[in-house]
N, C-alpha and C. Protein backbone atom coordinates (compact mmCIF):
# COMPACT_ATOMS: atom_id res chain seq x y z
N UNK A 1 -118.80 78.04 115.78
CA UNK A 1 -117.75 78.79 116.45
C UNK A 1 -116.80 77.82 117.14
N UNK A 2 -115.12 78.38 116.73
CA UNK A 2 -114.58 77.44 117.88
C UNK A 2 -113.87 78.04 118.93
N UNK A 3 -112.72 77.38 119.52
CA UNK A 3 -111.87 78.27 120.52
C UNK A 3 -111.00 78.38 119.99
N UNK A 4 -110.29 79.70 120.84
CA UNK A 4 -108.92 79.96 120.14
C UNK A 4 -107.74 80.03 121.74
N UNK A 5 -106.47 79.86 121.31
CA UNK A 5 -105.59 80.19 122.26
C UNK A 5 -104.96 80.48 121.36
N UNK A 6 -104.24 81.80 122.36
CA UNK A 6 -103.22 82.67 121.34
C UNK A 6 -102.17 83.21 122.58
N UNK A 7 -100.91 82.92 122.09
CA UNK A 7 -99.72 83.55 122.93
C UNK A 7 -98.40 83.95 122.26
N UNK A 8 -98.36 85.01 122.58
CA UNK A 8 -97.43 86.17 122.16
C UNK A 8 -96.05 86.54 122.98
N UNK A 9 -95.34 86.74 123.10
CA UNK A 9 -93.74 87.21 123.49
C UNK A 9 -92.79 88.22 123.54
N UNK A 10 -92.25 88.71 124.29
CA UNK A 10 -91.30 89.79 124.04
C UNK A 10 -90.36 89.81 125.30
N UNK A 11 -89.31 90.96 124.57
CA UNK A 11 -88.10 90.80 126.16
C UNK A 11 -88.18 92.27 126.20
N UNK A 12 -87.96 92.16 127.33
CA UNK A 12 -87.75 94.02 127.63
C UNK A 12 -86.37 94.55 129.01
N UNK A 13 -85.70 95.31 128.37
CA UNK A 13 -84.48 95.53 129.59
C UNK A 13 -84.47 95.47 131.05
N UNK A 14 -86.32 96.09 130.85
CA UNK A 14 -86.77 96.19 132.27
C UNK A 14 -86.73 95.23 132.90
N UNK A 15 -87.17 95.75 134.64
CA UNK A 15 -87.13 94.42 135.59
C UNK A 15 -88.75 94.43 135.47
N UNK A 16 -88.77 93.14 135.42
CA UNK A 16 -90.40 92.58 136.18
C UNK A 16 -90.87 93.41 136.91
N UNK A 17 -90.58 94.38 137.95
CA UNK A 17 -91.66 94.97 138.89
C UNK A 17 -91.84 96.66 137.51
N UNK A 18 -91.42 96.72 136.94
CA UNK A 18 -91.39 97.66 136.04
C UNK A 18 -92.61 97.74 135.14
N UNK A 19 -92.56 96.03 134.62
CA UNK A 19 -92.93 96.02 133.43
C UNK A 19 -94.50 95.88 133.74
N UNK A 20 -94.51 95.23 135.26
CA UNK A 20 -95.64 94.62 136.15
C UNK A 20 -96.71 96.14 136.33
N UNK A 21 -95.97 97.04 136.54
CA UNK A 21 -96.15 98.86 137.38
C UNK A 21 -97.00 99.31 135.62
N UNK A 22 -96.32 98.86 134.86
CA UNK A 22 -96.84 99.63 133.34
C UNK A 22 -98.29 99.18 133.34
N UNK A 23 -98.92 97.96 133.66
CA UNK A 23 -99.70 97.00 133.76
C UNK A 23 -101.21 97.41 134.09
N UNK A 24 -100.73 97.74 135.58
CA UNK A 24 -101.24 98.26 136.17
C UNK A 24 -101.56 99.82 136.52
N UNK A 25 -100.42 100.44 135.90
CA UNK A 25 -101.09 102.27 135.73
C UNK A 25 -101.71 101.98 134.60
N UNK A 26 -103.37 102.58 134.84
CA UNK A 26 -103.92 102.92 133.54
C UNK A 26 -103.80 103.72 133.00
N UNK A 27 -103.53 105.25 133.58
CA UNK A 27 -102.65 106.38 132.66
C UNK A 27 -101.78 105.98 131.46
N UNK A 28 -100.92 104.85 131.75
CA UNK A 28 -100.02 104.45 130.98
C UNK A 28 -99.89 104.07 129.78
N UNK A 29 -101.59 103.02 129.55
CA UNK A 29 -101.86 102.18 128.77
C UNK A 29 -101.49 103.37 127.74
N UNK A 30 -102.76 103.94 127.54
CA UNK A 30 -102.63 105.09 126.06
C UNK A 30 -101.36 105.57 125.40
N UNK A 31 -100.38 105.72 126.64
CA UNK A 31 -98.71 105.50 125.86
C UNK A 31 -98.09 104.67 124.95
N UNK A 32 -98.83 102.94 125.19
CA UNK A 32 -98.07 102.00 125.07
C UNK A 32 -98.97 100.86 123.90
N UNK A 33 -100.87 101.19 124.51
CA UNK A 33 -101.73 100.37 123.74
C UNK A 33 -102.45 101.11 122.78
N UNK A 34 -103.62 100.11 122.28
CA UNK A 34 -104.48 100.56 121.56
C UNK A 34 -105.19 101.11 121.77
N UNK A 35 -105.50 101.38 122.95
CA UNK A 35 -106.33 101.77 123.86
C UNK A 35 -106.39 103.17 124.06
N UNK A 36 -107.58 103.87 124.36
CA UNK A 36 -107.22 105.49 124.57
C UNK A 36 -107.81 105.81 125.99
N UNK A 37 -108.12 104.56 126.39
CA UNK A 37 -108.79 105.24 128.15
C UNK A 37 -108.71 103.52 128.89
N UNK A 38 -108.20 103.57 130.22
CA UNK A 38 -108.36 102.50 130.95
C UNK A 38 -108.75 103.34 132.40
N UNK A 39 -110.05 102.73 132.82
CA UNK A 39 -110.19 103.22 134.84
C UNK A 39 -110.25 102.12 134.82
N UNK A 40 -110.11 102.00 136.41
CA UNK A 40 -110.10 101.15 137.56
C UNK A 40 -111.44 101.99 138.21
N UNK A 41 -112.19 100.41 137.90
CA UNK A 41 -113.69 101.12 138.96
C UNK A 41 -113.63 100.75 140.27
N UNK A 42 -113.00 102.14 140.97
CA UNK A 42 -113.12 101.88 142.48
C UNK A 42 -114.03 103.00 143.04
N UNK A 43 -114.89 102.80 143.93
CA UNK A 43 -115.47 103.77 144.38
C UNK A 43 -115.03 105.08 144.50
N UNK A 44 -115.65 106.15 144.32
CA UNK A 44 -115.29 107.83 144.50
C UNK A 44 -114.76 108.04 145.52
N UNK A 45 -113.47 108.46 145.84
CA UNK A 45 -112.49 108.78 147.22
C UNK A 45 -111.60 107.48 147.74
N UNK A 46 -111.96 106.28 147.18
CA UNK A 46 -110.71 105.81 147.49
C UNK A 46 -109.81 105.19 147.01
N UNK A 47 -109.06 105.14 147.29
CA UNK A 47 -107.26 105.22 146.76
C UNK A 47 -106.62 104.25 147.19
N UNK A 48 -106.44 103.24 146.54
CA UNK A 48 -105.89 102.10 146.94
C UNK A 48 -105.28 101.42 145.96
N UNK A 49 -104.15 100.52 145.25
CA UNK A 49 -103.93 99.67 144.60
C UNK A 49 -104.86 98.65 143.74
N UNK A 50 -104.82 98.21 142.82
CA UNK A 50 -105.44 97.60 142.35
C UNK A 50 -105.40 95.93 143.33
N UNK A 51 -106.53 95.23 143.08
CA UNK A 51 -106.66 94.13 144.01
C UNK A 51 -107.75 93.16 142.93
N UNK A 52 -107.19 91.38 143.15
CA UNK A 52 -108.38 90.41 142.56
C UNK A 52 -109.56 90.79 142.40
N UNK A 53 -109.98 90.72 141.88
CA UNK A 53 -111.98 90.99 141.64
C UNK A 53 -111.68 92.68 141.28
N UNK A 54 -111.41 93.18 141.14
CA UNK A 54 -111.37 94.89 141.06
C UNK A 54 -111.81 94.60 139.34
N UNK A 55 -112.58 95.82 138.95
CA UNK A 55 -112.71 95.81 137.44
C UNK A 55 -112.08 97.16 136.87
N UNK A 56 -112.03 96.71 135.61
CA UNK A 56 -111.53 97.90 134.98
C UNK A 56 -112.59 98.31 133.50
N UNK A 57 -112.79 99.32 133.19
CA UNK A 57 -113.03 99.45 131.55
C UNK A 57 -111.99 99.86 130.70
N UNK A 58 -111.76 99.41 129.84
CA UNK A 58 -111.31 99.84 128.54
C UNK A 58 -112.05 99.82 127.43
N UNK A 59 -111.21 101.16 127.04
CA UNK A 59 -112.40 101.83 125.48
C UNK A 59 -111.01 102.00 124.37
N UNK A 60 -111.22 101.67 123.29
CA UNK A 60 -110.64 101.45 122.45
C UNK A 60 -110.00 102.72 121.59
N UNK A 61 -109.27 103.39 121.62
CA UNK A 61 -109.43 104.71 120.43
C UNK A 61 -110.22 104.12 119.02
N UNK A 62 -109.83 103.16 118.23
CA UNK A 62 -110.83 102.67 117.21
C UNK A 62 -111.97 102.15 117.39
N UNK A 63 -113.14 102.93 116.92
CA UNK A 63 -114.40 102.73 117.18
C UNK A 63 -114.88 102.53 118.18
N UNK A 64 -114.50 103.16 119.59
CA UNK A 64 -114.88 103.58 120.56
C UNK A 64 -115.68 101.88 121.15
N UNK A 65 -114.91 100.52 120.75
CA UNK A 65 -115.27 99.67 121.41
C UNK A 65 -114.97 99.46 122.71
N UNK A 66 -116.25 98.90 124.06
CA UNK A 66 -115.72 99.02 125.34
C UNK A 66 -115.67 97.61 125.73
N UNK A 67 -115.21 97.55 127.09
CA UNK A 67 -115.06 96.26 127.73
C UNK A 67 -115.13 96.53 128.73
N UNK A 68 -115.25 95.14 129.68
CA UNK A 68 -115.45 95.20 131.24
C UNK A 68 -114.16 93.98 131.33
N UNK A 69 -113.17 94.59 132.64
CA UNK A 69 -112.33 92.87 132.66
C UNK A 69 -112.07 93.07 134.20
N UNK A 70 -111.96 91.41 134.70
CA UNK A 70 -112.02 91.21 136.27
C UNK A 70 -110.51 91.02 136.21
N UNK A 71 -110.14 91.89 137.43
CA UNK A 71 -108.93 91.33 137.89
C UNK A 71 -109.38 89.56 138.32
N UNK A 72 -107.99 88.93 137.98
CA UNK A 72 -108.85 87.28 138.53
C UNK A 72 -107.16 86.83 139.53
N UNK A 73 -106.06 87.28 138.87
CA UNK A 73 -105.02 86.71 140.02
C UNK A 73 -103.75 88.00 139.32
N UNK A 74 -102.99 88.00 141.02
CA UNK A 74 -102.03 89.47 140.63
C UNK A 74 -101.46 88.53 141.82
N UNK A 75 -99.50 88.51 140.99
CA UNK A 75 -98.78 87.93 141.71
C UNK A 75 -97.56 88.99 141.20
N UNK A 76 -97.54 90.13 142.07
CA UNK A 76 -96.54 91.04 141.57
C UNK A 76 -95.09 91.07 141.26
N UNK A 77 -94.93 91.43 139.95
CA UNK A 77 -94.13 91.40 139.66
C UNK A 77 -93.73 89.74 138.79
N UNK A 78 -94.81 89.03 138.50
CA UNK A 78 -94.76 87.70 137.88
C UNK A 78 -95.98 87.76 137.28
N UNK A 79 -96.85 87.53 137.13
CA UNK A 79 -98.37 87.57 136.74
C UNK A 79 -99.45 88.43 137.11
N UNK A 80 -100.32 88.59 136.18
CA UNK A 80 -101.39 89.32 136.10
C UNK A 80 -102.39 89.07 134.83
N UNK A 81 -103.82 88.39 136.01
CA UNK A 81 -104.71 87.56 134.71
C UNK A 81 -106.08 88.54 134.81
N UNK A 82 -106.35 88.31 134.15
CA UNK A 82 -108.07 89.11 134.04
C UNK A 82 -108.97 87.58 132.84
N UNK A 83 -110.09 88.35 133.14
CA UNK A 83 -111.21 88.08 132.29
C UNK A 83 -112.57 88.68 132.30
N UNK A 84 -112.79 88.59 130.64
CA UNK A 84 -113.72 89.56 130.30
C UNK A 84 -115.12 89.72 131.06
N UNK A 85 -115.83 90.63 131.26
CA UNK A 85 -116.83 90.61 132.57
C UNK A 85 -117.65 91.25 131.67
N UNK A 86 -117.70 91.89 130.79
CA UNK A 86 -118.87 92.22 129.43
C UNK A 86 -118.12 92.95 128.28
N UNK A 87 -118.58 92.95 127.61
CA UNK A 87 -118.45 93.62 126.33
C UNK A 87 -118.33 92.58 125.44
N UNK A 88 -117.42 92.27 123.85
CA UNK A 88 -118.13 91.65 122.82
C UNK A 88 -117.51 90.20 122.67
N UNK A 89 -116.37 90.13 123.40
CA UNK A 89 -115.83 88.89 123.98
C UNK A 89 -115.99 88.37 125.19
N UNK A 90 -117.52 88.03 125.74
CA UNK A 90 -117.55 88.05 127.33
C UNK A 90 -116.26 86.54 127.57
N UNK A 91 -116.25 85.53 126.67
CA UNK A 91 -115.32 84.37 127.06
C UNK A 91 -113.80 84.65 127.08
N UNK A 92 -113.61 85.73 126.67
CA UNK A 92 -111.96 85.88 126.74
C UNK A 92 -111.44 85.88 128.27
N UNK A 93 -110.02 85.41 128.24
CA UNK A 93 -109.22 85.08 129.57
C UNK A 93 -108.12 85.41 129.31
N UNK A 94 -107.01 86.44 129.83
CA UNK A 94 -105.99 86.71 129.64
C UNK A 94 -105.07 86.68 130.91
N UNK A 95 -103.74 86.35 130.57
CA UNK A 95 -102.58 86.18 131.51
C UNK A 95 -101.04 86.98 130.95
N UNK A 96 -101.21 87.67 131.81
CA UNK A 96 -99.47 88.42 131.26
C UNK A 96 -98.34 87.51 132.29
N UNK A 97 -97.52 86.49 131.87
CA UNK A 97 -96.38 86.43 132.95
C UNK A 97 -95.02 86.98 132.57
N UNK A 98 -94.14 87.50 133.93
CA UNK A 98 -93.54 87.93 133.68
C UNK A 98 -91.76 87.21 134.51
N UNK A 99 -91.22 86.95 133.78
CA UNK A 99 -89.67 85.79 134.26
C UNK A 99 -88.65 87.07 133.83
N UNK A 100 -87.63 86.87 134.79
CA UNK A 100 -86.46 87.30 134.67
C UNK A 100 -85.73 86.39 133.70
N UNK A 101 -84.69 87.54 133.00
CA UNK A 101 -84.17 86.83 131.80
C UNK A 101 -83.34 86.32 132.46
N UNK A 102 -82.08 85.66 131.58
CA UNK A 102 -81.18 85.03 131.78
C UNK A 102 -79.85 86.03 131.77
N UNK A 103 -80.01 87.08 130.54
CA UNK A 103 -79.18 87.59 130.32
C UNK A 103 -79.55 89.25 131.30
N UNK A 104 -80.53 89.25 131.86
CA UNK A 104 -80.81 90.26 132.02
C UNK A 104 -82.02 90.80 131.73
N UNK A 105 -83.16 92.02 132.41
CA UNK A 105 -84.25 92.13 131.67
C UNK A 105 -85.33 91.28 132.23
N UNK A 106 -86.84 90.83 131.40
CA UNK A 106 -87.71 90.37 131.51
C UNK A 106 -88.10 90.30 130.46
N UNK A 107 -88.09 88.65 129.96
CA UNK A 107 -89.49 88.03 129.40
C UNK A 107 -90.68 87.93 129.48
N UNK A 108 -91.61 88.62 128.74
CA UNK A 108 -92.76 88.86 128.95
C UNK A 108 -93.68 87.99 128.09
N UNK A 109 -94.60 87.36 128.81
CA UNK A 109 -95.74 85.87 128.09
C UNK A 109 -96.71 86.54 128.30
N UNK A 110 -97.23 87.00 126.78
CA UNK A 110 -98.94 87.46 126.56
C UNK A 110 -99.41 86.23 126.36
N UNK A 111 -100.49 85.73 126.96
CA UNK A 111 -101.31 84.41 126.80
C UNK A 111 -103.49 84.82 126.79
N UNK A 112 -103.36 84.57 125.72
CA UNK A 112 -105.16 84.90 126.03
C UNK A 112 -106.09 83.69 125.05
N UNK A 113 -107.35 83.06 126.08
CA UNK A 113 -108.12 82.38 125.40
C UNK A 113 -109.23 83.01 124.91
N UNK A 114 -109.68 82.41 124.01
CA UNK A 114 -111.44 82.75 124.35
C UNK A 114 -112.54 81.53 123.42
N UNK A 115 -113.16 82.01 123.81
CA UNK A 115 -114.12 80.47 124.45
C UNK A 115 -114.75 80.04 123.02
N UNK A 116 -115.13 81.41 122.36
CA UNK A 116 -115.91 81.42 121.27
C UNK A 116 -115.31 82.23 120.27
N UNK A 117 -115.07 81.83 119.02
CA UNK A 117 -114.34 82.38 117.94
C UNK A 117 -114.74 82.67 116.94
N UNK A 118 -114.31 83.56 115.88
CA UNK A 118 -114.73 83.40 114.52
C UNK A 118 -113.07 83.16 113.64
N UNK A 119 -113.08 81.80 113.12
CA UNK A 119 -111.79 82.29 112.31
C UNK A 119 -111.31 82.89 111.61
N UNK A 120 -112.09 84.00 110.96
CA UNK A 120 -111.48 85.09 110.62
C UNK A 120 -110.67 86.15 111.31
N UNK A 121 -111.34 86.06 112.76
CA UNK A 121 -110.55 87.06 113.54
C UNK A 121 -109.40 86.58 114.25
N UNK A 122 -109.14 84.94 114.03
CA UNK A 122 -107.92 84.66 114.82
C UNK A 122 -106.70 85.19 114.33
N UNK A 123 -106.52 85.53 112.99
CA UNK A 123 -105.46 86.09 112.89
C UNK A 123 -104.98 87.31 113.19
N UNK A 124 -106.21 88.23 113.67
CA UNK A 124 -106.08 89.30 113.77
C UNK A 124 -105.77 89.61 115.24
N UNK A 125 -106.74 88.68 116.33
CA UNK A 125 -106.20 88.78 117.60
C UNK A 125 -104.94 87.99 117.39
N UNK A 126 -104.09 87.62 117.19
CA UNK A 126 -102.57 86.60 117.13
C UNK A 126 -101.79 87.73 116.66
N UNK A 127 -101.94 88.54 115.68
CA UNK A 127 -101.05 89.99 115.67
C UNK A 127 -101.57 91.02 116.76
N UNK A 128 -102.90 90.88 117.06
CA UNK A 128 -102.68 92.29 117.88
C UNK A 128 -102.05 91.99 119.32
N UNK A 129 -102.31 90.87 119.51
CA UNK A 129 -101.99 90.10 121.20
C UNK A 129 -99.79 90.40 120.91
N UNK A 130 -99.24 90.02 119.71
CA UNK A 130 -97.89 90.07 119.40
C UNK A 130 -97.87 91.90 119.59
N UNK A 131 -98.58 92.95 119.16
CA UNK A 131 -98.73 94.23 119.05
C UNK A 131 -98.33 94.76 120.42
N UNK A 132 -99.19 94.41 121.17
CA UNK A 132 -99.69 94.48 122.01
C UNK A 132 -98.41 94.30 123.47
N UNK A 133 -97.68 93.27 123.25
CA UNK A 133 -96.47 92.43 123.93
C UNK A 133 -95.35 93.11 123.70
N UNK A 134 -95.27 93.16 122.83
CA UNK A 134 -93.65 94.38 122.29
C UNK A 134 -94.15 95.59 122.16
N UNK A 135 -95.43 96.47 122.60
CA UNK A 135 -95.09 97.68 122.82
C UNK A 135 -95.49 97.98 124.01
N UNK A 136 -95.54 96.62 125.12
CA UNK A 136 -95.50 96.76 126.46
C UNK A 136 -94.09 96.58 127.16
N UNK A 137 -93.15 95.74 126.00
CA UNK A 137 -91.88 95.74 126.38
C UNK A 137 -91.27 97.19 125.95
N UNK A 138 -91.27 97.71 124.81
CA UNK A 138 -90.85 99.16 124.29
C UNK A 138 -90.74 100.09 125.07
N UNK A 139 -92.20 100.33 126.06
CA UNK A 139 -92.68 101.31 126.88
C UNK A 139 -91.73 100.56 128.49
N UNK A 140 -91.45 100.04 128.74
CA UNK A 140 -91.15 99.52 129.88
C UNK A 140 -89.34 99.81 129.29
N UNK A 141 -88.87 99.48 128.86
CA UNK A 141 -87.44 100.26 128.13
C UNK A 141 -87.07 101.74 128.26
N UNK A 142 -88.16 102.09 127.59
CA UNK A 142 -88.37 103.61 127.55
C UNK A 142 -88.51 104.28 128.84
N UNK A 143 -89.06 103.23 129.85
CA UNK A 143 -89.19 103.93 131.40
C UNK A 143 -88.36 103.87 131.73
N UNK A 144 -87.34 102.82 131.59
CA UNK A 144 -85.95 102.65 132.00
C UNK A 144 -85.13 103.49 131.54
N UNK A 145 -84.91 103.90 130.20
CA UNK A 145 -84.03 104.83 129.52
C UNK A 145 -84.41 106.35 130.04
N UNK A 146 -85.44 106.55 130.36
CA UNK A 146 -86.06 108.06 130.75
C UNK A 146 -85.07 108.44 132.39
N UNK A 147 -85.41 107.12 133.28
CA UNK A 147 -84.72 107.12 134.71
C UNK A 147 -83.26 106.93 134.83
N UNK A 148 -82.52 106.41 133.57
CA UNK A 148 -81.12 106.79 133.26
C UNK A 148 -80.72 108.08 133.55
């Protein structure tokens, strides 16, 4: 097995605290990902923002694969990293950053490692991580065009 790093790209009209807000509502994901369910495991009754160390699950709509991921650093409205805390990639590490464009908008940097690989699947995480980036920029557009 080896390692892989894989990083992906997109621009989106939105501002950074927008694209940052999509990120972090898990309602949202299922709009935008592959995904058909994201919680935030916070204890029953309270209501608070997401915060470092906080976990989340995600379950996959295809084949109902799950995961565990640690919040690890949240710099709002610029970054937001996790890493995997169980499920079938425990070595994966991911970083979303997020820069104001030049022209306007936000550049958005999907960046994810993981520790242990099979090369067959690198190509497949390298499109889905690209998948994944432009229909987080799409949906962050679309929030914008909706509040027009």
């Amino acid at each position: 097995m080896s390692s892989l790093a894989v990083t992906a790209s997109s621009h989106s009209s939105a501002s950074a605290a927008i694209v940052y807000a999509a990120l972090l509502n898990a309602e949202s994901w299922p709009l935008w990902s592959a995904y058909a369910d994201v919680e935030w495991d916070v204890p029953a009754g309270v209501d608070r923002p997401a915060r470092v160390d906080d976990l989340r699950t995600i379950r996959s709509r295809i084949g109902r694969m799950c995961c565990r991921e640690r919040v690890v650093e949240m710099v709002p409205g610029r970054r937001f990293s996790y890493e995997q805390a169980a499920g079938l990639f425990t070595s994966h590490r991911g970083s979303v950053d997020l820069t104001r464009a030049p022209h306007g908008g936000t550049d958005i940097t999907w960046s994810a490692t993981y520790r242990h690989t099979l090369s067959l699947l690198d190509m497949l995480r390298s499109r889905r991580l690209q998948v994944w980036v432009h229909d987080l920029a799409s949906y962050a557009n679309s929030t914008v065009s909706r509040k027009s």
